[in-house]
Protein backbone atom coordinates (compact mmCIF):
# COMPACT_ATOMS: atom_id res chain seq x y z
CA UNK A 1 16.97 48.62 -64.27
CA UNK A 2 18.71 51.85 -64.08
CA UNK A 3 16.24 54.97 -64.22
CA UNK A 4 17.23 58.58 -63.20
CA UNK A 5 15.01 59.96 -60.56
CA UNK A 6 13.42 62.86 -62.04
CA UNK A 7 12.21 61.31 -64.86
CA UNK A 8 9.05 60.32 -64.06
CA UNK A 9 8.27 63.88 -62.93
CA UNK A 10 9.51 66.11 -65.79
CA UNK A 11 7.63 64.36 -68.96
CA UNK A 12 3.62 65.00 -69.84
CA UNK A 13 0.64 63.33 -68.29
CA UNK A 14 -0.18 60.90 -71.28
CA UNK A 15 3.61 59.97 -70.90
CA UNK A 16 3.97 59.11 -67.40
CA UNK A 17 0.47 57.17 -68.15
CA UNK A 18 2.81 55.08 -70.45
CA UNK A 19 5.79 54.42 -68.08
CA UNK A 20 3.60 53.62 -65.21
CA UNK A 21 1.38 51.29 -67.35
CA UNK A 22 4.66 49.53 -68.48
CA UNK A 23 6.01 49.47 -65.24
CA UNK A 24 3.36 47.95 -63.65
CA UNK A 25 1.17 45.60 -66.30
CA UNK A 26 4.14 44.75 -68.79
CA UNK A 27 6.33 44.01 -65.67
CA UNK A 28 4.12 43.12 -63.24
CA UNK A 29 5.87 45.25 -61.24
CA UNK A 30 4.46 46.59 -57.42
CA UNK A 31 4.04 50.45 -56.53
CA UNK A 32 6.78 50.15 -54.04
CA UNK A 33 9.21 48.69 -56.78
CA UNK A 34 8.27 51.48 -58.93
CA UNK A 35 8.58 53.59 -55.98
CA UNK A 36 12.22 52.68 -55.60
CA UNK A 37 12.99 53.13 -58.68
CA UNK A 38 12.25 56.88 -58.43
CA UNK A 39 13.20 57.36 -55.16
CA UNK A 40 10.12 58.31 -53.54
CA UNK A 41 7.16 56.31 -51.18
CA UNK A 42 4.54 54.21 -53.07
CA UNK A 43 1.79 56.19 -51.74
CA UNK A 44 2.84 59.27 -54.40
CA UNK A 45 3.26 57.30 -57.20
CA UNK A 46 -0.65 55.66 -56.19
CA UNK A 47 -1.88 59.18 -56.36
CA UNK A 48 -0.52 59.81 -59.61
CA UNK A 49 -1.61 56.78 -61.12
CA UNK A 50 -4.80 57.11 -59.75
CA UNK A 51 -4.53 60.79 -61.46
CA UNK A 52 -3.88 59.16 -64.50
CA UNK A 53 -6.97 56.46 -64.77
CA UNK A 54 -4.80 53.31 -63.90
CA UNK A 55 -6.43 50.91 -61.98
CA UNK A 56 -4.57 49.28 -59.17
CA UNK A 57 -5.09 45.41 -58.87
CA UNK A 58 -7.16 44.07 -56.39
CA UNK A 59 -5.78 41.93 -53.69
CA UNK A 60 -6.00 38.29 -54.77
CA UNK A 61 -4.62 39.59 -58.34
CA UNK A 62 -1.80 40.95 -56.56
CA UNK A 63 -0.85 38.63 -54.32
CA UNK A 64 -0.84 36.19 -57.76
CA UNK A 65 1.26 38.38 -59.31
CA UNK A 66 3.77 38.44 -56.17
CA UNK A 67 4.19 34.92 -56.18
CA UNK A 68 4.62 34.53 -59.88
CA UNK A 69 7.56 37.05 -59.49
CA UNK A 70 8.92 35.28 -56.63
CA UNK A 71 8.65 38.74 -54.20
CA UNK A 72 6.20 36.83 -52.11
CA UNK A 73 6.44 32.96 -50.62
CA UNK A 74 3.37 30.54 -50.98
CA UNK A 75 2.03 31.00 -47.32
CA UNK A 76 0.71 26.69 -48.16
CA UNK A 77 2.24 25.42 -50.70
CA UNK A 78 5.16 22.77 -49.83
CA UNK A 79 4.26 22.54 -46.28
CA UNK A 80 2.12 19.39 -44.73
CA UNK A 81 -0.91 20.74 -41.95
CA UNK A 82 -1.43 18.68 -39.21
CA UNK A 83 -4.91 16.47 -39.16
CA UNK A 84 -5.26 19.27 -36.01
CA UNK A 85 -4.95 21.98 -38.20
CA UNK A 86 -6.63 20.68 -41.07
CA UNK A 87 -9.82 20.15 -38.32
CA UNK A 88 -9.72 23.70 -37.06
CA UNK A 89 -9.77 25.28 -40.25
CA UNK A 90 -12.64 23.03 -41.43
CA UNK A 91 -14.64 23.55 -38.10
CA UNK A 92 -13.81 27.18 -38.23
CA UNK A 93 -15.48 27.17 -41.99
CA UNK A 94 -18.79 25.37 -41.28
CA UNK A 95 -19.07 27.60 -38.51
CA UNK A 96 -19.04 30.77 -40.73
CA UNK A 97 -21.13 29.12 -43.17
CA UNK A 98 -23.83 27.99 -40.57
CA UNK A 99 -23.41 31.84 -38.80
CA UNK A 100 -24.88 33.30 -42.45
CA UNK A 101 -28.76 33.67 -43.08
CA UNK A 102 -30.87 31.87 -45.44
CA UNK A 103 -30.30 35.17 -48.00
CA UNK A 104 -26.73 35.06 -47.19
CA UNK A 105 -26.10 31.33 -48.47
CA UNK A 106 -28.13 31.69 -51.22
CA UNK A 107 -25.91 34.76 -52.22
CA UNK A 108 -23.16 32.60 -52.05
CA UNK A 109 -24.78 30.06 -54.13
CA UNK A 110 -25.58 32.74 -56.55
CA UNK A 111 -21.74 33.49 -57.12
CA UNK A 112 -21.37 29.85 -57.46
CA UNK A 113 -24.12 29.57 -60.32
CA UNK A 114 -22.91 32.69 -61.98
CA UNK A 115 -19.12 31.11 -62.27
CA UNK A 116 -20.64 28.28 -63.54
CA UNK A 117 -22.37 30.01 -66.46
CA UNK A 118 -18.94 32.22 -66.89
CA UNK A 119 -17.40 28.83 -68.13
CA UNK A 120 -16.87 28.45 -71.73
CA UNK A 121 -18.35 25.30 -73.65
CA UNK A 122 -15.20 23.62 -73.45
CA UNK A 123 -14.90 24.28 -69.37
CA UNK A 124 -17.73 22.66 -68.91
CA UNK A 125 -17.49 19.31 -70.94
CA UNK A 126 -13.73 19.20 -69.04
CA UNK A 127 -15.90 19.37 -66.10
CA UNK A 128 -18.42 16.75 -66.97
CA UNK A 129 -15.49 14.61 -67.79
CA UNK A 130 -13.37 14.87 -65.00
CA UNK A 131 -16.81 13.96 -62.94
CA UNK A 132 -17.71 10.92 -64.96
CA UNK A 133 -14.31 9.81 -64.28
CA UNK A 134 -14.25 10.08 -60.41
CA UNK A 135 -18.13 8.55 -60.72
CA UNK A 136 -16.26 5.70 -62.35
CA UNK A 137 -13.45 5.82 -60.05
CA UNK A 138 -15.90 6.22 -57.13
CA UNK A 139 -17.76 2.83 -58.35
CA UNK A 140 -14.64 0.74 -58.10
CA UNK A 141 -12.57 1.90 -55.11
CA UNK A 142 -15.62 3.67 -53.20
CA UNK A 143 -16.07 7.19 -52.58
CA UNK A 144 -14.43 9.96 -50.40
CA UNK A 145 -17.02 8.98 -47.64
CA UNK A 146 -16.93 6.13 -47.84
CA UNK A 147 -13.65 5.70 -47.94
CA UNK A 148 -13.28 8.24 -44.30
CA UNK A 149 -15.66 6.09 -42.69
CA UNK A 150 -13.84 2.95 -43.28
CA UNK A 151 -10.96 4.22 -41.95
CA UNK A 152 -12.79 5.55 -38.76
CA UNK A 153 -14.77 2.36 -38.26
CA UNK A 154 -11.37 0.62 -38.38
CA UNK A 155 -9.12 3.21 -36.17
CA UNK A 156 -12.34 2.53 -33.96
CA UNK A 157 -11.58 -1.74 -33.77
CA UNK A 158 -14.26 -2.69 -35.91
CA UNK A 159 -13.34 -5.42 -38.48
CA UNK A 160 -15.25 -3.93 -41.93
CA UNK A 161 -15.90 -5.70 -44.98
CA UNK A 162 -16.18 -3.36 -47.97
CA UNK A 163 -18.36 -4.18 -50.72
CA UNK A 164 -19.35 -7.22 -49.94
CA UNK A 165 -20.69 -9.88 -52.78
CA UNK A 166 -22.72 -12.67 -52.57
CA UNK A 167 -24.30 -12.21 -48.91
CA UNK A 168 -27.77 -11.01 -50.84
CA UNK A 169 -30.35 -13.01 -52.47
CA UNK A 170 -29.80 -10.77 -55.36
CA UNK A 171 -26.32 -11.35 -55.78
CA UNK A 172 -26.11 -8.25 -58.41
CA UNK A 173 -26.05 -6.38 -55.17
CA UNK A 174 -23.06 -5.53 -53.02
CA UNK A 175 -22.87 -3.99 -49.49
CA UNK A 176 -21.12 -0.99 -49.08
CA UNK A 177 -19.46 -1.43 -45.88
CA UNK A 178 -20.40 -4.78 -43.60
CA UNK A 179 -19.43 -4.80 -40.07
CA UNK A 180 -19.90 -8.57 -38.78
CA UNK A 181 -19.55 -7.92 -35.78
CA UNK A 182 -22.74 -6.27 -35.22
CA UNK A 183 -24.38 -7.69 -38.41
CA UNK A 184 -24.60 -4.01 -39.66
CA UNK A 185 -24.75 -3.14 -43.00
CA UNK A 186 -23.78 0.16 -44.15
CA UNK A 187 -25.28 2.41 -47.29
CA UNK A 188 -23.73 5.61 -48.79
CA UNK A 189 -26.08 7.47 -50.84
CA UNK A 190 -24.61 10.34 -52.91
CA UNK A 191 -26.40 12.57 -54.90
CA UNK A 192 -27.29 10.25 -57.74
CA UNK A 193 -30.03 8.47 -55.46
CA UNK A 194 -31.87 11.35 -54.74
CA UNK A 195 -30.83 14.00 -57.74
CA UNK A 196 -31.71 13.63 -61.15
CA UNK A 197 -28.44 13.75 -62.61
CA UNK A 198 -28.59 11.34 -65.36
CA UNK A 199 -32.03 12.06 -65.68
CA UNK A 200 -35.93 11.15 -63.65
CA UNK A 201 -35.77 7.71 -65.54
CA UNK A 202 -32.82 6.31 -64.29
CA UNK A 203 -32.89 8.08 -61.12
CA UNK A 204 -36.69 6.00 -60.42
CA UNK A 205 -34.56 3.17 -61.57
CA UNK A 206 -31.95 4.17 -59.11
CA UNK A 207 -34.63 4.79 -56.24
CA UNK A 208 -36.25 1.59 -56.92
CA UNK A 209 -33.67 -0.88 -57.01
CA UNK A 210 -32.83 0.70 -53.21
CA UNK A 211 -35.83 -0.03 -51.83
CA UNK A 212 -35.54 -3.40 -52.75
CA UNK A 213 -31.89 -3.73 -51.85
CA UNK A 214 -33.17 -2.21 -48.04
CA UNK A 215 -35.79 -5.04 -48.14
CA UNK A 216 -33.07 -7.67 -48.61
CA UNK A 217 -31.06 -6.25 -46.53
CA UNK A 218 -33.66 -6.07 -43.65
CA UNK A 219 -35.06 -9.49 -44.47
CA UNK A 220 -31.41 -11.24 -44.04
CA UNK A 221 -31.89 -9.78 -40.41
CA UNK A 222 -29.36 -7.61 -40.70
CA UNK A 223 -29.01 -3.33 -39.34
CA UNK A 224 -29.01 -0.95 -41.87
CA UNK A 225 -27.75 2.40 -41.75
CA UNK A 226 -28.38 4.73 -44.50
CA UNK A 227 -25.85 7.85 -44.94
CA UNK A 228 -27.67 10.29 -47.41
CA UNK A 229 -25.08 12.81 -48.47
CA UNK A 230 -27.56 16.12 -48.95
CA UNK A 231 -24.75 18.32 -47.78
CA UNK A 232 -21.59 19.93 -49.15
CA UNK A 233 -18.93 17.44 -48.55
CA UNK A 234 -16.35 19.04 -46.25
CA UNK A 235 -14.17 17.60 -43.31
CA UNK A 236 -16.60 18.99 -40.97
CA UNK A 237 -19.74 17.03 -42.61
CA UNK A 238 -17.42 13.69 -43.04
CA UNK A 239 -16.98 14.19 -39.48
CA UNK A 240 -19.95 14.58 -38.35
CA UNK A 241 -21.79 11.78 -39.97
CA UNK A 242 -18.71 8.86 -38.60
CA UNK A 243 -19.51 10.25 -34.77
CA UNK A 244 -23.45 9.57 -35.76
CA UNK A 245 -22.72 6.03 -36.87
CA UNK A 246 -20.26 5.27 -34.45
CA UNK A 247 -23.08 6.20 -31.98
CA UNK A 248 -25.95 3.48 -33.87
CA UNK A 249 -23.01 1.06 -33.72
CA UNK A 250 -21.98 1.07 -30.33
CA UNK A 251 -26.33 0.96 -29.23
CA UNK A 252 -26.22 -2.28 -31.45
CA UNK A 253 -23.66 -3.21 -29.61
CA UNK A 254 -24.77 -3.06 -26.27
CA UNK A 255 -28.57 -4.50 -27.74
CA UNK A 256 -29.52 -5.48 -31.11
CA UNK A 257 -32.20 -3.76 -31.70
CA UNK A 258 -35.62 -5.46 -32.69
CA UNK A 259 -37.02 -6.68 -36.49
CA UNK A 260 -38.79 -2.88 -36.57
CA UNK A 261 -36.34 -0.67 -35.41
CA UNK A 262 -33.42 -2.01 -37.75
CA UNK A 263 -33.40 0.92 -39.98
CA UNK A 264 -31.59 4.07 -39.42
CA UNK A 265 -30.46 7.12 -41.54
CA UNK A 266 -27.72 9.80 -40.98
C-alpha cells in the first residue's frame, strides 16, 4: 500500500478519524504499521487517535489480531512441553491460586459465573451436550483420574485391574480400579456422587447405592480407598491425590490393616 506521507496530516479531523479507523479495524492493521506508512513513530499517531475518540485494543485482542495476520508466531501452538514443563506451570498455577484470599477466589468465581450467563441459549445446550457425551465417554473408558492414576499405579509396579466385574455379590457393580496385590479396591467419586446434577432424587439414589457398594466391598475383606474429587481438576490436584494413594498402598503393603481401619478417603 502506497500512501504519501503528508497525507494523514493535511486533511480535517473527522477525516483522519476515517483513515485511521480503516487502517486499523478494516485492516486490522497495528499503530506501528500505520506508523510506517506515514513515516513517523507509533506513539504520534496513538496521540492522534486517542485525539480523535478511537479506542486502542486491549492486549489479548491484539495479540489475536497479530497472529491472525501472521505478524506474530503462536508462542504454543505446534510445539510439544515436556511432562517437566507441563508440571511447573501447573505447580506454579495452584500456587497462585492457593496465594489468593477467600474474597479473591470467589472474585474469580464470579467472572466464571458471569461468562456463564454471557452464553447464549444455544452455548449452553452445546455445553450440556458436549458434557453428557464425555459423562458417557467417562462411563465406558473411565475418567481423566482415573485414567492418571492407573497409569501411576502401573509406572509404580502394581498390576491393576480396571473395572472389575463379577468379584461383588451384587454383580451390577464393578470396581473401579483393583489392585490384587494388596486386595485394594479403588473408588473415584466425581461430582455426580456428591452434587445434584441430575437432580436430589437420583443423586440419593446415587449416594445410596455407594454405601452399599462400600459395604460389599468391606465385607469381601477387601481395602477401600475412596478419591472424592471436590476440587478443580488440574495436574497439580491429579498429582496430588496418586502420591496420597500411593502412600495407603505401600502401609498396606508393609501391614494389612485390620477389619476397622479398611476404609480410607483422599
Amino acid at each position: 500500500m502506497k500512501v504519501h506521507r503528508d497525507a494523514l496530516w493535511s486533511t480535517s479531523p473527522q477525516v483522519q478519524k476515517t483513515i485511521l479507523e480503516n487502517y486499523y479495524h478494516k485492516y486490522n492493521m497495528s499503530w506501528a504499521e500505520i506508523a510506517k506508512l506515514h513515516d513517523t513513530y507509533a506513539n504520534k499517531i496513538i496521540r492522534l487517535a486517542r485525539k480523535l475518540g478511537i479506542e486502542s485494543r486491549d492486549k489479548s485482542d491484539a495479540q489475536k489480531v497479530a497472529l491472525s495476520e501472521g505478524r506474530q508466531e503462536h508462542p504454543t501452538e505446534g510445539k510439544e512441553r515436556s511432562e517437566k514443563t507441563r508440571q511447573k506451570i501447573s505447580e506454579g498455577q495452584g500456587k497462585i491460586w492457593d496465594s489468593l484470599s477467600e474474597m479473591e477466589q470467589m472474585e474469580r468465581r464470579q467472572i466464571g459465573i458471569t461468562s456463564w450467563n454471557k452464553k447464549t441459549p444455544s452455548q449452553k445446550t452445546e455445553f450440556f451436550k458436549k458434557s453428557s457425551e464425555a459423562l458417557q465417554e467417562a462411563s465406558q473408558n473411565g475418567s481423566k483420574m482415573e485414567n492418571y492414576l492407573f497409569e501411576t499405579l502401573v509406572r509404580a509396579g502394581y498390576r491393576v485391574e480396571k473395572h472389575l466385574e463379577h468379584i461383588l455379590q451384587n454383580e451390577k457393580f464393578h470396581i473401579d480400579l483393583y489392585i490384587p496385590a494388596v486386595r485394594a479396591a479403588i473408588e473415584i467419586d466425581g461430582p455426580l456422587h456428591f452434587e445434584p446434577v441430575y437432580g436430589q432424587e437420583k443423586l440419593e439414589r446415587r449416594q445410596a447405592a455407594d454405601l452399599q457398594k462400600t459395604g460389599l466391598i468391606l465385607s469381601a475383606r477387601m481395602v477401600l480407598v475412596r478419591v472424592k474429587l471436590v476440587k478443580r481438576e488440574s495436574q497439580r490436584n491429579s498429582r496430588n491425590i496418586c502420591d496420597q494413594v500411593l502412600t495407603i498402598l505401600n502401609d498396606i503393603q508393609s501391614k494389612f490393616p485390620p477389619k476397622d481401619e479398611r476404609y480410607f478417603e483422599v
